[in-house]
Protein backbone atom coordinates (compact mmCIF):
# COMPACT_ATOMS: atom_id res chain seq x y z
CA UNK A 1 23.53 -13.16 -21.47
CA UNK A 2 24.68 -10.02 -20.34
CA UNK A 3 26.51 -9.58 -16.64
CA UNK A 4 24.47 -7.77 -14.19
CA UNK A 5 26.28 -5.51 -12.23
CA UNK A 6 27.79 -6.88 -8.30
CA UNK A 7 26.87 -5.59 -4.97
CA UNK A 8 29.85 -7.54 -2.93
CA UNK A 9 27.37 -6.95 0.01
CA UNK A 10 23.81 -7.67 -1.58
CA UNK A 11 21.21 -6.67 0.74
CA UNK A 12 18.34 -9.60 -0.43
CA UNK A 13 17.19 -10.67 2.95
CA UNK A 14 14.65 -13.36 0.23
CA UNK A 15 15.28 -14.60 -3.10
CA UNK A 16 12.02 -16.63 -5.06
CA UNK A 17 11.18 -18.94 -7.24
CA UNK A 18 7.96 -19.39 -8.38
CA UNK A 19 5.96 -22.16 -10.86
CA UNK A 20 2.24 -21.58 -10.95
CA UNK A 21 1.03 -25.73 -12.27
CA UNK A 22 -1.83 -27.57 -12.64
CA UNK A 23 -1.71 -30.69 -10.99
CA UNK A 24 -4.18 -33.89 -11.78
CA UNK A 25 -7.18 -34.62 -9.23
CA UNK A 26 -5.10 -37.33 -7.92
CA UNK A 27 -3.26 -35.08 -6.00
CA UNK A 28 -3.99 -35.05 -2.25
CA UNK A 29 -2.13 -33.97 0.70
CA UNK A 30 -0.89 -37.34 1.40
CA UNK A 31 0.78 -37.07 -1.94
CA UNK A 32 2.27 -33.94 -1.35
CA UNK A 33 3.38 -34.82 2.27
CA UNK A 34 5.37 -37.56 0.65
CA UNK A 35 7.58 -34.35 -1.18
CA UNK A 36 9.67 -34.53 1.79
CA UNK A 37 10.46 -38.00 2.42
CA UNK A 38 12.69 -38.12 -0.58
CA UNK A 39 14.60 -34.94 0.29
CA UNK A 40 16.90 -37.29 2.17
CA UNK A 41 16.11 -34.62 5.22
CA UNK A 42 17.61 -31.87 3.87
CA UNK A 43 14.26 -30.12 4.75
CA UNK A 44 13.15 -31.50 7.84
CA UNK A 45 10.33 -29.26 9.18
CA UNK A 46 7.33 -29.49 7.50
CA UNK A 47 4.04 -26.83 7.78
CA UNK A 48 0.93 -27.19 6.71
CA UNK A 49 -0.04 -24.19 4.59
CA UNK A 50 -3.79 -23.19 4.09
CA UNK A 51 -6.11 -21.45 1.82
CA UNK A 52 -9.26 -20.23 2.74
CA UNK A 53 -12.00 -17.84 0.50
CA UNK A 54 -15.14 -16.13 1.97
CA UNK A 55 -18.50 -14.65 0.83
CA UNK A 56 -20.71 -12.00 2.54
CA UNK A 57 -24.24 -11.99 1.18
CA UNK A 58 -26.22 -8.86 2.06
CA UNK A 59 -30.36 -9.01 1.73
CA UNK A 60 -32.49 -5.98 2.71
CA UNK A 61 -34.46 -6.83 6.08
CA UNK A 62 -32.18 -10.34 6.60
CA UNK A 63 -29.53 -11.26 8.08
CA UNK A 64 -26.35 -11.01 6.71
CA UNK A 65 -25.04 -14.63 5.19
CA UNK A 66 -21.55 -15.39 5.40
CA UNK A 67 -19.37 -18.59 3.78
CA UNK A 68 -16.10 -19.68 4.31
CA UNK A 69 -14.34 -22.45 1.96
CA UNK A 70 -10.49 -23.49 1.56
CA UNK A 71 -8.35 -26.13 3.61
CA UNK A 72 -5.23 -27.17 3.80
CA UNK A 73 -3.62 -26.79 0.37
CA UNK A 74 0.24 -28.24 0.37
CA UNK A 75 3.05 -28.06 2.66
CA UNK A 76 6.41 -25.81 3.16
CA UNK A 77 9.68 -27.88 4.41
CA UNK A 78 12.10 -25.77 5.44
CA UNK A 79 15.88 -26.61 6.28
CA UNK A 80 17.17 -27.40 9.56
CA UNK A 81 19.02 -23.91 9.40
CA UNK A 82 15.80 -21.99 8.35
CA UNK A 83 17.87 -20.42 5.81
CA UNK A 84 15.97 -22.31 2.69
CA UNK A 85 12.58 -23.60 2.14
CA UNK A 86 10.37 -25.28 -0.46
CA UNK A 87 6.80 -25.27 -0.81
CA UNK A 88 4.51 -28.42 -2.57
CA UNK A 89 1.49 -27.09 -3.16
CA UNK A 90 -1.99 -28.11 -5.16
CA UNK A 91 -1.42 -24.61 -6.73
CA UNK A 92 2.49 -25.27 -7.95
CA UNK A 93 6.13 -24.80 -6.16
CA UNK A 94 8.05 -22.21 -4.99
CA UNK A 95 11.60 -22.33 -3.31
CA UNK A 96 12.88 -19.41 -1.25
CA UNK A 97 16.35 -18.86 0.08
CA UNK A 98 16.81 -16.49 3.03
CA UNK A 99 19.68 -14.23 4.62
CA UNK A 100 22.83 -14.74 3.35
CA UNK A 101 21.77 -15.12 -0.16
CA UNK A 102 25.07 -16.63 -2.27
CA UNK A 103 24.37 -16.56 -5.60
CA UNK A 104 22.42 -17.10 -8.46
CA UNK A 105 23.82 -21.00 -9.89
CA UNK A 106 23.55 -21.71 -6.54
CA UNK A 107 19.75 -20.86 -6.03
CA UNK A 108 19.13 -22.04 -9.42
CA UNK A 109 20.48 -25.39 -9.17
CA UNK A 110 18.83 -26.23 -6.05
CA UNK A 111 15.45 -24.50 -7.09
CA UNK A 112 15.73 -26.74 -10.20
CA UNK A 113 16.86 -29.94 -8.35
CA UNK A 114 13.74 -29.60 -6.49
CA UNK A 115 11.17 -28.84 -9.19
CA UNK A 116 12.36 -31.81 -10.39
CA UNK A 117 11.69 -33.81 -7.69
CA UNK A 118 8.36 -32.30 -7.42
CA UNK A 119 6.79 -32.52 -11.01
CA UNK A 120 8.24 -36.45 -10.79
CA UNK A 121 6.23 -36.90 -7.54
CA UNK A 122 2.89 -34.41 -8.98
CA UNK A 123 2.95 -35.03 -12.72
CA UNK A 124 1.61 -32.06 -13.62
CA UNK A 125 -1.15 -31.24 -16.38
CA UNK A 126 0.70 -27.95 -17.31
CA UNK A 127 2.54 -25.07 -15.92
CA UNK A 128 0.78 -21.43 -16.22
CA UNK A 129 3.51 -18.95 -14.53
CA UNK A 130 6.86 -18.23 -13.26
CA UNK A 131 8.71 -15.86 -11.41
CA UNK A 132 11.05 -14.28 -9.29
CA UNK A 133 11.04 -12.31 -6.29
CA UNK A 134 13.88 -10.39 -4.78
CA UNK A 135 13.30 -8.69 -1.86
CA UNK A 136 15.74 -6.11 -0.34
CA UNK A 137 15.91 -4.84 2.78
CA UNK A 138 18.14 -1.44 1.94
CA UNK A 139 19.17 0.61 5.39
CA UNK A 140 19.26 4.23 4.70
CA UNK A 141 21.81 5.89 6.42
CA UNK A 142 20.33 9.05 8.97
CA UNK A 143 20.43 12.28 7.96
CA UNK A 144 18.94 12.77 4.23
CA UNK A 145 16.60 15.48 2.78
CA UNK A 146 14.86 12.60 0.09
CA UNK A 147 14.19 9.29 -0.63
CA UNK A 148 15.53 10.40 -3.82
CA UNK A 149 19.46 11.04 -2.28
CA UNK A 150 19.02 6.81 -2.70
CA UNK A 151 16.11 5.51 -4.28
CA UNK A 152 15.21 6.45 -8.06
CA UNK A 153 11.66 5.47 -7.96
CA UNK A 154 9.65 6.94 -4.90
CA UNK A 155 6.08 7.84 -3.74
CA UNK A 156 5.96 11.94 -4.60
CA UNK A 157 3.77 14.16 -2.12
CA UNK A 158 1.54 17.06 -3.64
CA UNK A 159 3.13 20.47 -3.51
CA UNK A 160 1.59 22.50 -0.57
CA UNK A 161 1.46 19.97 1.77
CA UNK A 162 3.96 19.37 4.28
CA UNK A 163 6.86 17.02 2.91
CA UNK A 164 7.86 14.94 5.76
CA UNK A 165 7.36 11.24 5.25
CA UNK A 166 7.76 9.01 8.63
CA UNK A 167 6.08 6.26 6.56
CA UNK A 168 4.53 4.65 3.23
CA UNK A 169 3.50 1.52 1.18
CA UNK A 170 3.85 1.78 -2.63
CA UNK A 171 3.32 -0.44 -5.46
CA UNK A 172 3.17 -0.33 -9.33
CA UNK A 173 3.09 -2.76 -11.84
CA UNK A 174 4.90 -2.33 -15.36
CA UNK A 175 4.43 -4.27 -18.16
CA UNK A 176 7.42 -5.65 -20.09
CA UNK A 177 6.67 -6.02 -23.59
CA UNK A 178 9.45 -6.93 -24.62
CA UNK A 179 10.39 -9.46 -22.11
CA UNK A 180 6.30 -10.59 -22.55
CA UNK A 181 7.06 -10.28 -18.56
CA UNK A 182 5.39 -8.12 -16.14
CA UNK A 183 7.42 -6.41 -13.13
CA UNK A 184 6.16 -5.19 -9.59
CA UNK A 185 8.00 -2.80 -7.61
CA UNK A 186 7.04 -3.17 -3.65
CA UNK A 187 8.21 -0.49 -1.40
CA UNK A 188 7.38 -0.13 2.35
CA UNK A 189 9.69 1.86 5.50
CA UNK A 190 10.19 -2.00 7.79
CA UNK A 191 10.37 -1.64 11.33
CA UNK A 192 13.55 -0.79 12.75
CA UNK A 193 15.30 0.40 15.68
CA UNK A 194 15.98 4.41 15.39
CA UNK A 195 18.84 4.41 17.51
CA UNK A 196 20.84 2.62 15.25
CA UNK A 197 20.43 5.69 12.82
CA UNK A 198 19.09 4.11 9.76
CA UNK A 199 15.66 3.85 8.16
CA UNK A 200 15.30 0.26 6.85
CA UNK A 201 13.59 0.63 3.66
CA UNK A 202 12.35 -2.42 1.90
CA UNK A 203 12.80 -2.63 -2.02
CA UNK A 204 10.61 -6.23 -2.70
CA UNK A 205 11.20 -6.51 -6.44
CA UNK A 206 9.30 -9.65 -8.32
CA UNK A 207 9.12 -10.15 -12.03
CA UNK A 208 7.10 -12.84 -13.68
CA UNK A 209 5.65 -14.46 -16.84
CA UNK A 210 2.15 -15.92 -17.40
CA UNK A 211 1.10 -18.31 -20.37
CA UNK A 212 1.72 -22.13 -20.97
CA UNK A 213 5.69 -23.24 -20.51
CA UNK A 214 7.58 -26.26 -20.60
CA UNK A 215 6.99 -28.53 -17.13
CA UNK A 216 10.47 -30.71 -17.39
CA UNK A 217 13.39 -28.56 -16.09
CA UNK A 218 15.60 -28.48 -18.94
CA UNK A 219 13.41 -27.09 -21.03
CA UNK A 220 11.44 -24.56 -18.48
CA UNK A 221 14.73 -23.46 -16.67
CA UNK A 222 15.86 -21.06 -19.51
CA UNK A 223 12.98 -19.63 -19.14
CA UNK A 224 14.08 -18.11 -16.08
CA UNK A 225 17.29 -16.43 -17.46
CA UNK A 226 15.29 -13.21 -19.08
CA UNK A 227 13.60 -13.09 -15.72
CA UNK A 228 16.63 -12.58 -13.70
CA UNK A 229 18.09 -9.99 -16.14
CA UNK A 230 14.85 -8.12 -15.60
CA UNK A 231 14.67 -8.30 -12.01
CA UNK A 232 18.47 -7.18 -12.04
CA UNK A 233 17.56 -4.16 -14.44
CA UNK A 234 14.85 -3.31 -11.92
CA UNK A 235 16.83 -3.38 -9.35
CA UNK A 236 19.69 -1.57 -10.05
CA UNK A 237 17.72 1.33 -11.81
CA UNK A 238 15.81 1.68 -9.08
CA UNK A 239 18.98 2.65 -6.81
CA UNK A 240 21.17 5.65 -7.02
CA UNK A 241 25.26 5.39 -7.39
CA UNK A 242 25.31 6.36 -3.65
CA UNK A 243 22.85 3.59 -2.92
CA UNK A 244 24.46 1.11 -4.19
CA UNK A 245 27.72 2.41 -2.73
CA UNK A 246 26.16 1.37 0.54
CA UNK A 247 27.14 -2.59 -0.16
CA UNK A 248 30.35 -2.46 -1.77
């Protein structure tokens, strides 16, 4: 496996992992609650996450019909710190690790140690998708003509109208055929304060698979390695030399 290049300074304010799984019918909430009691309380606060769907029925010369479905779906347990958390969900798993990121073995090996745990507890029927999300919260240092002074891959504005930009949301998704992997590119200008003379742009990279994959760790795991050299590649394509020269 190749060496990605190393921002000494990395500016991930959230690194991802993701496993979309099919869990059996015998899979409640009380099941899933359970998740954290053998954490030996490394995650101590627990939240109830929910799911709801809706349905608006429209019938000439009646009145409009709406229904709601969903509940409580799983649970995120998050560290005493807030700096990690896990979620155990009728859906799948996901862990998250939040500002200061470390490093890669060690946000693998607790991701894994975890998914572990969980498909023990869940015993799932199969797994369906994984991922990995990156997201980067890159402060653009006041003045610069263009986005493009930093960031390779940019929302253009027609010529003829005025050029200014004071905000934007964009998104694309590129398939990976080689990888059999498909990567989304998030960008969006993030609140800031303007007097500290910076324009906080995030750069929310996340790169996943989808098909049937192996559910016990040491198998599924590798998996993940081609993942994480394609988010890399994403990201550091995506950033100029003087970007990147930002957080070294």
């Amino acid at each position: 496996m190749t060496e990605p290049e190393h921002l000494p300074r990395a500016p991930i304010v959230e690194a991802s992992l993701g496993i979309t799984a099919t869990l059996p019918d015998s899979v409640d909430q009380d099941r899933l609650a359970s998740f954290q009691g053998g954490l030996g309380g490394r995650y101590p606060k627990k939240e109830v996450r929910m799911m709801w769907s809706g349905q608006v029925e429209m019938k000439p010369d009646a009145p409009q019909i709406t229904t709601t479905s969903g509940g409580p779906t799983g649970y995120l347990f998050r560290s005493a710190d807030g700096t990690q958390a896990v979620q155990a969900l009728r859906q799948g798993f996901s862990f998250s690790r939040f500002k200061p990121y470390q490093d890669w073995k060690t946000f693998s090996r607790e991701a894994r140690d975890l998914w572990s745990r969980f498909a023990t507890l869940t015993k799932p029927d199969k797994v369906t998708r994984i991922g990995l999300r990156y997201i980067n919260r890159i402060e653009l240092p006041l003045p610069f003509n263009d986005l493009k002074e930093y960031l390779l891959t940019v929302p253009e504005i027609a010529p003829g109208l005025p050029q200014g930009l004071s905000g934007f949301f964009f998104r694309t998704v590129i398939p990976v055929e080689a990888a059999e992997a498909f990567a989304t590119i998030t960008e969006t200008i993030a609140e800031g304060d303007a007097s500290k003379g910076v324009v906080p742009v995030i750069l929310d990279i996340d790169v996943f698979r989808m098909g049937t994959f192996p559910i016990v760790a040491d198998k599924l795991w590798p998996r993940f390695d081609p993942l994480r050299e394609l988010k890399n590649d994403f990201f550091f394509k995506s950033l100029t030399d003087k970007a990147k020269d930002l957080f070294k």
